[in-house]
C-alpha atoms as a PDB file:
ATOM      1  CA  UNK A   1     149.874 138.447  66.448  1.00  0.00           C
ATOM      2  CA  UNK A   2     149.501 142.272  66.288  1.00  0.00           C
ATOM      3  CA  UNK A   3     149.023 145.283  63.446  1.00  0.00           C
ATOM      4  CA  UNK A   4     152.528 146.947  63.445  1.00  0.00           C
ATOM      5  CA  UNK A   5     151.948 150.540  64.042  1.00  0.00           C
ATOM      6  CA  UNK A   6     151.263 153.114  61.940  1.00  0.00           C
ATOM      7  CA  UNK A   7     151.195 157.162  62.368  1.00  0.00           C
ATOM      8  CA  UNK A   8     149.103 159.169  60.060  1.00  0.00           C
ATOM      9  CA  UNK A   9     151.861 162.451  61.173  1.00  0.00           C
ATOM     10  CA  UNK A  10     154.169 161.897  63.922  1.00  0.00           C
ATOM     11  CA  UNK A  11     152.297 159.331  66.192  1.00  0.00           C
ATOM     12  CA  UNK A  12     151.557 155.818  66.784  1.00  0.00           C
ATOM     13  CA  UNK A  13     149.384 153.396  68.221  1.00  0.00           C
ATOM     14  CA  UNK A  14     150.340 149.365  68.555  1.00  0.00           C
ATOM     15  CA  UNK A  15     148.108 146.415  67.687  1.00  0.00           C
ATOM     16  CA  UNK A  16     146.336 147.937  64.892  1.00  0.00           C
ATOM     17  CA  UNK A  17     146.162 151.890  64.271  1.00  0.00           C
ATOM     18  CA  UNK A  18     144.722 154.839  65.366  1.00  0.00           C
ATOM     19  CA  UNK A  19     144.542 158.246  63.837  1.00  0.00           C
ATOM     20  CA  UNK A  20     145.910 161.415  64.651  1.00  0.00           C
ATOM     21  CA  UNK A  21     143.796 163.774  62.181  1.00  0.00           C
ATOM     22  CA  UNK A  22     140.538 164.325  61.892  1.00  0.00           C
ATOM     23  CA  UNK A  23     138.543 163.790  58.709  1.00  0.00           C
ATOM     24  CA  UNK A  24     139.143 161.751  55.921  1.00  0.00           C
ATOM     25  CA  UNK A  25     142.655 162.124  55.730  1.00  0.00           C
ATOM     26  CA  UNK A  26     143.004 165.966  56.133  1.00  0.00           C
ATOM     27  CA  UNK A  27     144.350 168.104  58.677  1.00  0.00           C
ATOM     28  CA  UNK A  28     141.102 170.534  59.061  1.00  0.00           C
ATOM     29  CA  UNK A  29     143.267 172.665  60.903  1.00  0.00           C
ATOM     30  CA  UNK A  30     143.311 175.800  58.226  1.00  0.00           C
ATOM     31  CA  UNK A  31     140.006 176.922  59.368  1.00  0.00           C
ATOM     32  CA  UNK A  32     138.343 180.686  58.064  1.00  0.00           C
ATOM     33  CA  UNK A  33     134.952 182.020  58.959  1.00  0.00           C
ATOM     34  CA  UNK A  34     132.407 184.501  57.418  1.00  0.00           C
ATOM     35  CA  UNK A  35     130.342 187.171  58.991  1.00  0.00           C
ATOM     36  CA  UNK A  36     127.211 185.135  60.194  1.00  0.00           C
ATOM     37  CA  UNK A  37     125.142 188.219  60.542  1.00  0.00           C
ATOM     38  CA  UNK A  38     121.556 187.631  58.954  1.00  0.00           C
ATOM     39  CA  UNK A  39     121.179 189.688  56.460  1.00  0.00           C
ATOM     40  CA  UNK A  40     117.509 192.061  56.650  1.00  0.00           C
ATOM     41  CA  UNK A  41     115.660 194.508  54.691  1.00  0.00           C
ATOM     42  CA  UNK A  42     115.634 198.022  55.278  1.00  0.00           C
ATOM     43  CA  UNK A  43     113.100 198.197  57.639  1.00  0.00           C
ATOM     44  CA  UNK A  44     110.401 196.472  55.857  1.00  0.00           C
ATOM     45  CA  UNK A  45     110.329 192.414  55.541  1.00  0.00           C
ATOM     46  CA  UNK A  46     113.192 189.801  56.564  1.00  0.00           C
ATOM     47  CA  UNK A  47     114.704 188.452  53.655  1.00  0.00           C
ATOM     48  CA  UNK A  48     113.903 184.674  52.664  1.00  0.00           C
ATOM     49  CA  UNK A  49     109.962 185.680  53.651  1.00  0.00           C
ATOM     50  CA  UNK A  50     106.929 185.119  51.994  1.00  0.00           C
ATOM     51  CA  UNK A  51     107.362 189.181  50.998  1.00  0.00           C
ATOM     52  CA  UNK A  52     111.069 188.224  49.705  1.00  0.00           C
ATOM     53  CA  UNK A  53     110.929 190.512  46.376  1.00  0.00           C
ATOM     54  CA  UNK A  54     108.765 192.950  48.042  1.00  0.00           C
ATOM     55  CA  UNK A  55     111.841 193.079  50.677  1.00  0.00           C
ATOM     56  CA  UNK A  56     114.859 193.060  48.645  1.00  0.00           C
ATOM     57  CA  UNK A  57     112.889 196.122  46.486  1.00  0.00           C
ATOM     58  CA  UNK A  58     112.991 198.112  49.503  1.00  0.00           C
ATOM     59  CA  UNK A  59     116.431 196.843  50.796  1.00  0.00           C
ATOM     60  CA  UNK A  60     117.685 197.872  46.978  1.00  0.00           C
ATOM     61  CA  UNK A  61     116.127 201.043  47.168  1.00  0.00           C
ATOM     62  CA  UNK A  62     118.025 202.002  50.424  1.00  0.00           C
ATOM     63  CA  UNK A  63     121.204 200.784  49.736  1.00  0.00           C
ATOM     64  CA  UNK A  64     121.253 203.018  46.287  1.00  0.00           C
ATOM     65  CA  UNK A  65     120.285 206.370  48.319  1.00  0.00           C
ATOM     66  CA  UNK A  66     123.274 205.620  50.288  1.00  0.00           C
ATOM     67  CA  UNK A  67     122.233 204.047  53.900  1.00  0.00           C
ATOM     68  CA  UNK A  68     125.616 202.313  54.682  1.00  0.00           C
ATOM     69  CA  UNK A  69     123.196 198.780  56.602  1.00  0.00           C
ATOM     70  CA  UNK A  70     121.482 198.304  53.475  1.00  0.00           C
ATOM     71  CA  UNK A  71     124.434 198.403  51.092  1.00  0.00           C
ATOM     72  CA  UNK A  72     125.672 195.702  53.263  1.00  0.00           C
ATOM     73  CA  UNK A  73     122.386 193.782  53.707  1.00  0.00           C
ATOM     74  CA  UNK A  74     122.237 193.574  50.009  1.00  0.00           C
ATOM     75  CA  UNK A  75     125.393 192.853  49.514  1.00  0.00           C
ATOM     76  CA  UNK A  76     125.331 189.584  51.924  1.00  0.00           C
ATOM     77  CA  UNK A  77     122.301 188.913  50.023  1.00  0.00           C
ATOM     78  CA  UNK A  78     123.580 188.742  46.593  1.00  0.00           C
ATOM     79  CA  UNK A  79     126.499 185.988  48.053  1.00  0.00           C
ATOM     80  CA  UNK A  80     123.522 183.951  49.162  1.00  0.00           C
ATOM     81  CA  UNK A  81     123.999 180.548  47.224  1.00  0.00           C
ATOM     82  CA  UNK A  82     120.625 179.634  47.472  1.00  0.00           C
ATOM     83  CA  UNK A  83     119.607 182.995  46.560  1.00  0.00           C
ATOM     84  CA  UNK A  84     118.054 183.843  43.370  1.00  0.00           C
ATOM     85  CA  UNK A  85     119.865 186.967  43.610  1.00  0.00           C
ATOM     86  CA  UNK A  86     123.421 185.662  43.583  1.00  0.00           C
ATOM     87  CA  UNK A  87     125.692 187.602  41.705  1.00  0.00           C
ATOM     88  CA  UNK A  88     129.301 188.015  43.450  1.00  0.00           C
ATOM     89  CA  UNK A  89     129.822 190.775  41.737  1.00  0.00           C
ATOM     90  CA  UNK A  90     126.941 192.363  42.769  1.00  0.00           C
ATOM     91  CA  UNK A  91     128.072 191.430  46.089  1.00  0.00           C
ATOM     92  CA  UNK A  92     131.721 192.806  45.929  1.00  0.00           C
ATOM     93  CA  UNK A  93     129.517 196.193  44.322  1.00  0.00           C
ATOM     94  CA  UNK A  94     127.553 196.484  47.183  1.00  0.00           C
ATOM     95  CA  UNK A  95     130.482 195.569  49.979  1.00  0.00           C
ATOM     96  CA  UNK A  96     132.364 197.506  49.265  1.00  0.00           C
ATOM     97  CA  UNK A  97     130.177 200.623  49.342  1.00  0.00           C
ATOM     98  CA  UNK A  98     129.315 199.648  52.862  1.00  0.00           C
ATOM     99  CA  UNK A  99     133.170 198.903  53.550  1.00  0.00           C
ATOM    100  CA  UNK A 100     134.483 202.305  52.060  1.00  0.00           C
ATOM    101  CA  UNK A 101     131.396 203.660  54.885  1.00  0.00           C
ATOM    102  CA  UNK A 102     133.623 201.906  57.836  1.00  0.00           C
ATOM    103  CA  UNK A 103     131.232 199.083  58.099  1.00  0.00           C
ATOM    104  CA  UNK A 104     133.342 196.743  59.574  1.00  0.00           C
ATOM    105  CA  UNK A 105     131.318 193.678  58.992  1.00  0.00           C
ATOM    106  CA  UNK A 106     130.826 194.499  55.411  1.00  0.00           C
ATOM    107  CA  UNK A 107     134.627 194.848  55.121  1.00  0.00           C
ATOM    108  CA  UNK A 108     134.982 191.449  56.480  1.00  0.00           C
ATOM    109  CA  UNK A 109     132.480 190.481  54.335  1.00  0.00           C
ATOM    110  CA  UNK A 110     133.882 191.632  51.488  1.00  0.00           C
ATOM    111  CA  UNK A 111     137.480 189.967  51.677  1.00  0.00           C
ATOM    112  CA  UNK A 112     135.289 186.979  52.184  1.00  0.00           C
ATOM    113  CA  UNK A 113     133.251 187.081  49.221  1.00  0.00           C
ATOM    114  CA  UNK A 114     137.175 187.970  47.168  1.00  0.00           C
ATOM    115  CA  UNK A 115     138.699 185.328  48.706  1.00  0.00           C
ATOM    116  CA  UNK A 116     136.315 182.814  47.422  1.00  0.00           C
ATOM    117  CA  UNK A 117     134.858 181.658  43.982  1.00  0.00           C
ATOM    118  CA  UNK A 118     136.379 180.564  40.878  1.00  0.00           C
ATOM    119  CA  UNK A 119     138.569 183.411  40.724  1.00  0.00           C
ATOM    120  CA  UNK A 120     140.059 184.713  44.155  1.00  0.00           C
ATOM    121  CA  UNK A 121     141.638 188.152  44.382  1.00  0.00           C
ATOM    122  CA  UNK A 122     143.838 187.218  47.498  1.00  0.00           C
ATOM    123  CA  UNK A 123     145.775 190.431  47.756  1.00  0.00           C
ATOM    124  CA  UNK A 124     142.597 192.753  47.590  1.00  0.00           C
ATOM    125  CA  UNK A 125     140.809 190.413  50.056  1.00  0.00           C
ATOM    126  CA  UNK A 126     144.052 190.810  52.579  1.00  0.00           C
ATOM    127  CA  UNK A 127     143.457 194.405  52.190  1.00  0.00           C
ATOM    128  CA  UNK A 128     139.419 193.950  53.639  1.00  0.00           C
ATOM    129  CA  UNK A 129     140.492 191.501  56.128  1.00  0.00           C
ATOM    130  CA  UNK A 130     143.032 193.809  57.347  1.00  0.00           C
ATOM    131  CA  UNK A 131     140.959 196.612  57.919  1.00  0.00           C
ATOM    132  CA  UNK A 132     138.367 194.703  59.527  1.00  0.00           C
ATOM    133  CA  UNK A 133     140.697 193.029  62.251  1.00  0.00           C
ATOM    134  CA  UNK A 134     142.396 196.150  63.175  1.00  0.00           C
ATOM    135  CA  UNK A 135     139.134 197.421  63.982  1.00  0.00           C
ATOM    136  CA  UNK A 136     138.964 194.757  66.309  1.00  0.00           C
ATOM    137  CA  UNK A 137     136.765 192.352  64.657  1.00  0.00           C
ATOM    138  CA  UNK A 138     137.211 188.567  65.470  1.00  0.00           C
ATOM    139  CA  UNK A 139     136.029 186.764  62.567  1.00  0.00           C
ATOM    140  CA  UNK A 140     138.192 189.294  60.328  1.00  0.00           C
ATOM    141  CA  UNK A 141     141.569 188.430  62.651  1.00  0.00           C
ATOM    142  CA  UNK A 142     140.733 184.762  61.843  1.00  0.00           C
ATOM    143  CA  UNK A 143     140.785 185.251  58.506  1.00  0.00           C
ATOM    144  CA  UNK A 144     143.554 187.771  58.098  1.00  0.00           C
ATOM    145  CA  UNK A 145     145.568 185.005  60.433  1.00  0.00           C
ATOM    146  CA  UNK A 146     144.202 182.382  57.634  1.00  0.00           C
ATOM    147  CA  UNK A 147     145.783 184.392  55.029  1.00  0.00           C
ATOM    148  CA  UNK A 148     149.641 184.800  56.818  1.00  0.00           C
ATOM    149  CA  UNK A 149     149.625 181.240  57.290  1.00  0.00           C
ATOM    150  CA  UNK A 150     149.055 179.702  53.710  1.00  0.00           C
ATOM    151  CA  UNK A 151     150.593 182.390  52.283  1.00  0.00           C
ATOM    152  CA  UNK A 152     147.611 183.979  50.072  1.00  0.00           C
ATOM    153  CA  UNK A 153     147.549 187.468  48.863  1.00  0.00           C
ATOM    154  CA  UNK A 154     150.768 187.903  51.390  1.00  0.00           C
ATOM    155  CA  UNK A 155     154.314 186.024  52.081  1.00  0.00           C
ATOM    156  CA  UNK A 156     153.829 183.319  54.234  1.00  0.00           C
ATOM    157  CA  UNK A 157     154.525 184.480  57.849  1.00  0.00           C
ATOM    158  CA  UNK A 158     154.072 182.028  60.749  1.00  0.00           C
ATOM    159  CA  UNK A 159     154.556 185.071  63.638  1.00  0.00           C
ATOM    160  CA  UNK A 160     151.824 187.259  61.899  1.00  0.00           C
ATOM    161  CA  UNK A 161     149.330 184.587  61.921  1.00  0.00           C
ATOM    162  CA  UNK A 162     150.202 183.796  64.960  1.00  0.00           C
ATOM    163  CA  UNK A 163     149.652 187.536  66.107  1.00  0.00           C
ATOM    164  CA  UNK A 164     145.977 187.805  64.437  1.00  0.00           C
ATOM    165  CA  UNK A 165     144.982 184.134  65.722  1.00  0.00           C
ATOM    166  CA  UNK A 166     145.984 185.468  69.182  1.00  0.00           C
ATOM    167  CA  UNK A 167     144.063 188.502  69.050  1.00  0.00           C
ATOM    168  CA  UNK A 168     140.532 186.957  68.003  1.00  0.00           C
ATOM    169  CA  UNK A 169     141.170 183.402  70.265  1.00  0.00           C
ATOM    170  CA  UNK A 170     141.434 185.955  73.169  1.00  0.00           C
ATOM    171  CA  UNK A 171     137.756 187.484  72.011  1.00  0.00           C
ATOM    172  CA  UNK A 172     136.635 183.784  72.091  1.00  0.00           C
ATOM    173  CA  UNK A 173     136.517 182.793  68.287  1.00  0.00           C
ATOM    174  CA  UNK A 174     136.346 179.132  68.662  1.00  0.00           C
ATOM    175  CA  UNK A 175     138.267 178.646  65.607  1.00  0.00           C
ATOM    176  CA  UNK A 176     141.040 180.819  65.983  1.00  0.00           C
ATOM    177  CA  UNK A 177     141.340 178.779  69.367  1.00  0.00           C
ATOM    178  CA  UNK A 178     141.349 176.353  66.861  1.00  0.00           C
ATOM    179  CA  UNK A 179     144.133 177.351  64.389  1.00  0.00           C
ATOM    180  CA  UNK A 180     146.397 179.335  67.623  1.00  0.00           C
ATOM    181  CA  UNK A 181     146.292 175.977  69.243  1.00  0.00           C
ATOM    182  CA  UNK A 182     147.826 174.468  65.782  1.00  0.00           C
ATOM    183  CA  UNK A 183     150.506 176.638  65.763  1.00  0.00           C
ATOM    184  CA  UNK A 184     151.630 176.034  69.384  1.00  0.00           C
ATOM    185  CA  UNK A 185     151.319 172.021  68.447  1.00  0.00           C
ATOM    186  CA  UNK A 186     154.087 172.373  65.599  1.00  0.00           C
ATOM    187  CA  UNK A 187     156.019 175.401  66.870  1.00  0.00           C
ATOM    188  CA  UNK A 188     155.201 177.668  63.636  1.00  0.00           C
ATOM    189  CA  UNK A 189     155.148 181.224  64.025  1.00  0.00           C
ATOM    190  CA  UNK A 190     155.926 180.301  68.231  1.00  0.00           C
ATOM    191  CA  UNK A 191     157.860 177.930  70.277  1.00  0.00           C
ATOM    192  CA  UNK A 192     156.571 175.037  70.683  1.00  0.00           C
ATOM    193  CA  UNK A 193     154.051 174.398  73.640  1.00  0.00           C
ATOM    194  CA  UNK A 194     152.044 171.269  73.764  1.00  0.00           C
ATOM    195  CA  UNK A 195     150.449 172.776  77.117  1.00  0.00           C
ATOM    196  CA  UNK A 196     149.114 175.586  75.539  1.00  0.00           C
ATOM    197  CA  UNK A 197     148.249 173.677  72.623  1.00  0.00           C
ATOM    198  CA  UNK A 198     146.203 171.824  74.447  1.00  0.00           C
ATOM    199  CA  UNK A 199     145.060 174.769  76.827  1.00  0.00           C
ATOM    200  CA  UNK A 200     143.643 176.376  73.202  1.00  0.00           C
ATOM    201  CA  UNK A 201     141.903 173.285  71.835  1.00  0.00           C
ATOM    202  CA  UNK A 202     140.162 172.610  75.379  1.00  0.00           C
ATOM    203  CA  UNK A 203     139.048 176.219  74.796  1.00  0.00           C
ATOM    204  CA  UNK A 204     137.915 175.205  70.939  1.00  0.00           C
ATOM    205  CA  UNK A 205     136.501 172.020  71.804  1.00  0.00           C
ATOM    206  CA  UNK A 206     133.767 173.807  74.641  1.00  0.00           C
ATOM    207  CA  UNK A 207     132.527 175.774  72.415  1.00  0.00           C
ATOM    208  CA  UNK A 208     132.160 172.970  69.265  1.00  0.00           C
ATOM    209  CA  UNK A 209     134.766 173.047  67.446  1.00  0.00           C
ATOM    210  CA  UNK A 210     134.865 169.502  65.823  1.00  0.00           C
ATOM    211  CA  UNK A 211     138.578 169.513  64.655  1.00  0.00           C
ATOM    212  CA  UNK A 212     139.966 171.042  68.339  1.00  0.00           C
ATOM    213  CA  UNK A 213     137.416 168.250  69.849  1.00  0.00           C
ATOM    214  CA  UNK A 214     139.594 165.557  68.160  1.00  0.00           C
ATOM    215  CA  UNK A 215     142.842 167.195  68.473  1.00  0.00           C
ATOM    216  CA  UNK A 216     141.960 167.271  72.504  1.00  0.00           C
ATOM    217  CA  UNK A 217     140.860 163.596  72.738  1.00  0.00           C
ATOM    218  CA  UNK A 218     144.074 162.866  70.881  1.00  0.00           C
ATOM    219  CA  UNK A 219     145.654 164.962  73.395  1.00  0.00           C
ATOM    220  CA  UNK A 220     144.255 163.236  76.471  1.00  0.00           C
ATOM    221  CA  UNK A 221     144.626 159.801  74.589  1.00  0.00           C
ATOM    222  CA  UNK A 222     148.399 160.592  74.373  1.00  0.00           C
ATOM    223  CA  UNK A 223     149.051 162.397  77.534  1.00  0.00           C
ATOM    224  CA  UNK A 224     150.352 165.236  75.300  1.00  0.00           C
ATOM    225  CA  UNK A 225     150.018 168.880  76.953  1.00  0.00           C
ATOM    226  CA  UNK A 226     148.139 167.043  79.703  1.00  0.00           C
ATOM    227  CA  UNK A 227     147.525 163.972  82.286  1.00  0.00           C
ATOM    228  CA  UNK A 228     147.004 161.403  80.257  1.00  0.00           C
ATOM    229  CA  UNK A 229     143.113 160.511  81.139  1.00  0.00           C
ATOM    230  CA  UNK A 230     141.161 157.927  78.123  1.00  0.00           C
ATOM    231  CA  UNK A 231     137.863 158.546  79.602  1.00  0.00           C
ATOM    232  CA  UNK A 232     138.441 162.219  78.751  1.00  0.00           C
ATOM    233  CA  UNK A 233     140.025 160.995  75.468  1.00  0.00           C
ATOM    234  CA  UNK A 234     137.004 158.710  74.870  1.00  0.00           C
ATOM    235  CA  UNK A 235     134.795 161.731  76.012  1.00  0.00           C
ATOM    236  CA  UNK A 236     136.217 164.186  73.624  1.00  0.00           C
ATOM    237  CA  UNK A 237     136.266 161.509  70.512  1.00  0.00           C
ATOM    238  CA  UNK A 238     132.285 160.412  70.727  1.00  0.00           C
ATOM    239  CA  UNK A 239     131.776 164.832  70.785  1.00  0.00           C
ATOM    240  CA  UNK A 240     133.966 164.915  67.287  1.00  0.00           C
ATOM    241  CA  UNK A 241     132.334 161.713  66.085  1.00  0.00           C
ATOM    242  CA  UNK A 242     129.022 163.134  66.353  1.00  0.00           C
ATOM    243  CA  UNK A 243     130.086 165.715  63.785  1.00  0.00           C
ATOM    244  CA  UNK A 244     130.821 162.687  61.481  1.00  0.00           C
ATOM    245  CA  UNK A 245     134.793 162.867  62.609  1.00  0.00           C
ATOM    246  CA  UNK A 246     135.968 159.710  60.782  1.00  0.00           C
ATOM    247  CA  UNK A 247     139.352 160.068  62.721  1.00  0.00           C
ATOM    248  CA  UNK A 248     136.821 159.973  65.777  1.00  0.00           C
ATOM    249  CA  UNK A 249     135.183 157.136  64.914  1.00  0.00           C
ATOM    250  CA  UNK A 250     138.595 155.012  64.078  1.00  0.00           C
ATOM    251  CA  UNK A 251     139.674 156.126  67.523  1.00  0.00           C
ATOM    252  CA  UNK A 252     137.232 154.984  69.348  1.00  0.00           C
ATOM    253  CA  UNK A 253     137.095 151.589  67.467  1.00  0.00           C
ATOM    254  CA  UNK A 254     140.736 151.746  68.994  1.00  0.00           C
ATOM    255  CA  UNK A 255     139.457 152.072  72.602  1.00  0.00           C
ATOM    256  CA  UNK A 256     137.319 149.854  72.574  1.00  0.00           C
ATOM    257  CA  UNK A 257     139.252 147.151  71.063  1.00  0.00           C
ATOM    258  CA  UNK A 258     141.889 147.752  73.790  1.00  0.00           C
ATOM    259  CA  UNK A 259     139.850 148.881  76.684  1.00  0.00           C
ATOM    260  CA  UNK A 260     140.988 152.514  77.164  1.00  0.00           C
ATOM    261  CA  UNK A 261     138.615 154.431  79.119  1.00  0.00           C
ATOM    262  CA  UNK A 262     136.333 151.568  78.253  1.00  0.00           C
ATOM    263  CA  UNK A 263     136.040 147.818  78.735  1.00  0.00           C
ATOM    264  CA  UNK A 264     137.142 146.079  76.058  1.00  0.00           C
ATOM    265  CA  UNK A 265     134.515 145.520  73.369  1.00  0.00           C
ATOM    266  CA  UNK A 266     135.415 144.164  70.250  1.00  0.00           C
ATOM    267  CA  UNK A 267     131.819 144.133  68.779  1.00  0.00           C
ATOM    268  CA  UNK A 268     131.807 147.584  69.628  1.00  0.00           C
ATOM    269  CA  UNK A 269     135.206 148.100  67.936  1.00  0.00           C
ATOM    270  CA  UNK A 270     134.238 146.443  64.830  1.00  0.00           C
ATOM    271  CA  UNK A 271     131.441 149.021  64.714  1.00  0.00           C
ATOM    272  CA  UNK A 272     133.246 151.896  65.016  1.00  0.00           C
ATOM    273  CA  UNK A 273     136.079 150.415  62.618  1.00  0.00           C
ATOM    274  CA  UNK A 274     132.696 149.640  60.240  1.00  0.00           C
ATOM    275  CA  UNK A 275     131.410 153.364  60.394  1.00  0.00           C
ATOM    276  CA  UNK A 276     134.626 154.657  59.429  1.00  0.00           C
ATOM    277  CA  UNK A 277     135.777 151.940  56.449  1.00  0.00           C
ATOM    278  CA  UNK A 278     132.114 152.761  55.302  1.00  0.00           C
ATOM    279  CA  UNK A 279     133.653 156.676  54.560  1.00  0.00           C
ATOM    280  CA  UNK A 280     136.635 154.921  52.600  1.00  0.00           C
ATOM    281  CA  UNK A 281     139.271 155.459  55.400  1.00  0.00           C
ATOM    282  CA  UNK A 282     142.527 153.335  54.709  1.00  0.00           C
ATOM    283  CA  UNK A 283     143.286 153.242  58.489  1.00  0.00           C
ATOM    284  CA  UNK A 284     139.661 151.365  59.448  1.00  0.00           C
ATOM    285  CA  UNK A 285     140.367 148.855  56.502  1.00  0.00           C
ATOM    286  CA  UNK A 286     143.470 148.079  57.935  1.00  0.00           C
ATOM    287  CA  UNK A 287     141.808 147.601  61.305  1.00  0.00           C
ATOM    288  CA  UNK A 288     139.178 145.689  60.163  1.00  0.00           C
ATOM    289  CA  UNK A 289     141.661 143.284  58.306  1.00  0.00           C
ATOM    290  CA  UNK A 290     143.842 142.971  61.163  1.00  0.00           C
ATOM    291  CA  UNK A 291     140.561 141.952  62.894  1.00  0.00           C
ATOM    292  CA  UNK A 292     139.390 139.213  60.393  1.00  0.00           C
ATOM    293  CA  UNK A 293     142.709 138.134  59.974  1.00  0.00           C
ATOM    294  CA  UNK A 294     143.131 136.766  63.643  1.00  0.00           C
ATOM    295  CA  UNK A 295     139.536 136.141  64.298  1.00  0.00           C
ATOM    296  CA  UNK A 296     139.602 139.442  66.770  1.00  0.00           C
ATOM    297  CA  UNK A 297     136.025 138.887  68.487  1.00  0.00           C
ATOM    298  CA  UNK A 298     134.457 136.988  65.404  1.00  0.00           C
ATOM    299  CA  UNK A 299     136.059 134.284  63.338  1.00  0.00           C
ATOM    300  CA  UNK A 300     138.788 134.140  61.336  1.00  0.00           C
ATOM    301  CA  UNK A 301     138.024 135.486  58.049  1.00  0.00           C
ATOM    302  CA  UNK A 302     141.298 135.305  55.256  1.00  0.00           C
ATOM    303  CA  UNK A 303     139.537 136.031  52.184  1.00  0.00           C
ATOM    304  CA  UNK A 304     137.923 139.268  53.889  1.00  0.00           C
ATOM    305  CA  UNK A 305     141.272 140.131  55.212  1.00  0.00           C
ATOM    306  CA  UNK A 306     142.730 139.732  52.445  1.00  0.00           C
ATOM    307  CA  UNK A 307     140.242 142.285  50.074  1.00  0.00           C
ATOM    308  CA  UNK A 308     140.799 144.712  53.232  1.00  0.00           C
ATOM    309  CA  UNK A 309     144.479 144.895  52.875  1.00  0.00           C
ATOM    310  CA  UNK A 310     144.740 144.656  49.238  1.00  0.00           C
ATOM    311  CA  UNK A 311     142.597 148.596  49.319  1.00  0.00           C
ATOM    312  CA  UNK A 312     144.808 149.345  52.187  1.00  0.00           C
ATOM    313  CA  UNK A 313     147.776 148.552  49.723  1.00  0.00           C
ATOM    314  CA  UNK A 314     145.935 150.779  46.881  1.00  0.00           C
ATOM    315  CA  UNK A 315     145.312 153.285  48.750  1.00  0.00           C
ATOM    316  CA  UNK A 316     149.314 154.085  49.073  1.00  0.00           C
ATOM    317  CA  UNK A 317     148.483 155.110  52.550  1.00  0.00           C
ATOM    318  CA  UNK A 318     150.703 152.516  53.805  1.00  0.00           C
ATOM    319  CA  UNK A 319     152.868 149.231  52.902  1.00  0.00           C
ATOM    320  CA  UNK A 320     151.279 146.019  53.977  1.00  0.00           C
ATOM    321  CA  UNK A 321     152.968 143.622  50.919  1.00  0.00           C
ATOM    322  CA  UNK A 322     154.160 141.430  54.604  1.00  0.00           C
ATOM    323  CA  UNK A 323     150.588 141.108  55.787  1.00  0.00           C
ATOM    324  CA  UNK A 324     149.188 140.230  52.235  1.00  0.00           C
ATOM    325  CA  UNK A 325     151.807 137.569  51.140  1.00  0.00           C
ATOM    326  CA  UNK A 326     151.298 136.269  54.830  1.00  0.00           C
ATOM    327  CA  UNK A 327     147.405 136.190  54.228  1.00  0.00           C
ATOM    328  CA  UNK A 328     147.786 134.513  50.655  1.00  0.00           C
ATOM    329  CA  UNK A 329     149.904 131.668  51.981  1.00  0.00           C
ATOM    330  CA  UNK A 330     147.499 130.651  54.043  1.00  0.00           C
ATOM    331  CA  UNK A 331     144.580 130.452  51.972  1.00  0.00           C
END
């Protein structure tokens, strides 16, 4: 006897269950990005060194007479959380003085540092973002993209993000390859394209992108935008589940219990299954009782079965009342 299906969104898998998001249950999909410029001292030390107040004297000093690098440097320094200098507002200070300059990285910076912390200012960080990417800056057109598509600081508008997404995937910003990709898969902002969704994460994926490495493999798995191909699927999976992708790692448990792309391994199934029940997915429970419950490559195991489905049950992720009554009549 066989797992009925059962589709985290809008797919499904037989004889158990695969997932079709990556993580622990969330679509990482909304993804932002800072400026990852190293911040350095006026021409004196590197910050973080051995001469680290000696530095961020001399960095001060410039920044305050005006030199539009330092006023930056300093400010990326005070956002530092491991910094003994943190101070955001220091940081906004400081940003924006290089931002009202035409620094475009400290204007990037800047709607960063707002649209963080305890207390985001949304609408002033659209402002920075918006600057930034019409200067032509990638990480800034993520953001501002970020921003149109959940709706902060702005009204929610699909085509905008869309638009800003486009701009900085085309400068090769892996994860506005990422998030355009996204958009194509659900037809938000775009018609629907699962080609070119899958064109976009194959772009995401080469370059690292853990979520667009799943979303692929899913892709390939499904034959969705492309040939169907599991050994690209499996391929794609065991990149994202080496960046800890519990999706990944229930996916390939799937594989390898039904020899996609792979010979049929149950041992190595129950592994995978293991790895991602160990990061309290419902989905690998489930898998792993539908495993013990019909002695699926080790024996027949009720009472483990049963504890499996009864946190599948608790976890409200899905109903499996059938499978438990079945499981308690026969112990």
């Amino acid at each position: 006897m066989s797992g009925s299906a059962f589709a985290v969104t809008h797919h499904a898998f037989s004889s158990g269950a695969g997932r079709t998001s990556d993580g622990n249950g969330s679509h990482a999909s909304t993804l932002k990005s800072p400026s990852y410029t190293k911040s350095v001292s006026w021409q004196h030390y590197p910050i973080d060194s051995p001469d680290d107040e000696k530095a961020f004297y001399w960095l001060k000093l410039a920044a305050e007479q005006g030199h539009c690098e330092a006023q930056y440097s300093l400010g990326q320094k005070y956002t530092e959380d491991k910094s003994r200098h943190k101070d955001n507002e220091q940081a906004i200070f400081w940003l924006k003085k290089a931002a009202l300059q035409g620094h475009t990285f400290a204007s990037n910076a800047l709607g960063w540092t707002l649209d963080r912390g305890e207390a985001p200012n949304y609408k002033e960080a659209v402002v920075w973002y918006q600057i930034a990417a019409e200067s032509g800056m990638s990480y800034a057109q993520n953001n501002l993209g970020w921003m149109y598509r959940n709706g902060n600081g702005v009204a929610k508008d699909y085509a905008l993000a869309f638009f800003w997404y486009k701009q900085a995937a085309l400068q090769g910003h892996s994860d506005a390859q990422n998030n355009l990709a996204d958009l194509y898969e659900d037809g938000k902002g775009v018609a629907q394209n699962k080609t070119l969704a899958a064109f976009w994460y194959l772009k995401s994926a080469q370059q690292g992108n853990r979520h667009a490495q799943f979303q692929i493999a899913w892709d390939y798995n499904a034959g969705e935008g492309v040939d169907q191909d599991y050994k690209q699927a499996m391929y794609w999976y065991l990149k994202a589940a080496a960046q800890e992708s519990v999706g990944a790692y229930v996916n390939i448990g799937y594989m390898y219990k039904h020899g996609q792309g792979v010979e049929k391994d149950y041992q190595a199934a129950f592994e995978w299954f293991t790895k991602a029940a160990e990061c309290n997915d419902a989905t690998a429970w489930y898998n792993l009782a539908i495993m013990y419950h019909y002695g699926e490559g080790r024996p027949v195991d009720l009472r483990q079965a049963l504890d499996l489905y009864r946190k599948v049950q608790s976890s409200g992720t899905r109903d499996v009342s059938q499978e438990i009554r079945e499981t308690e009549d026969l112990l």
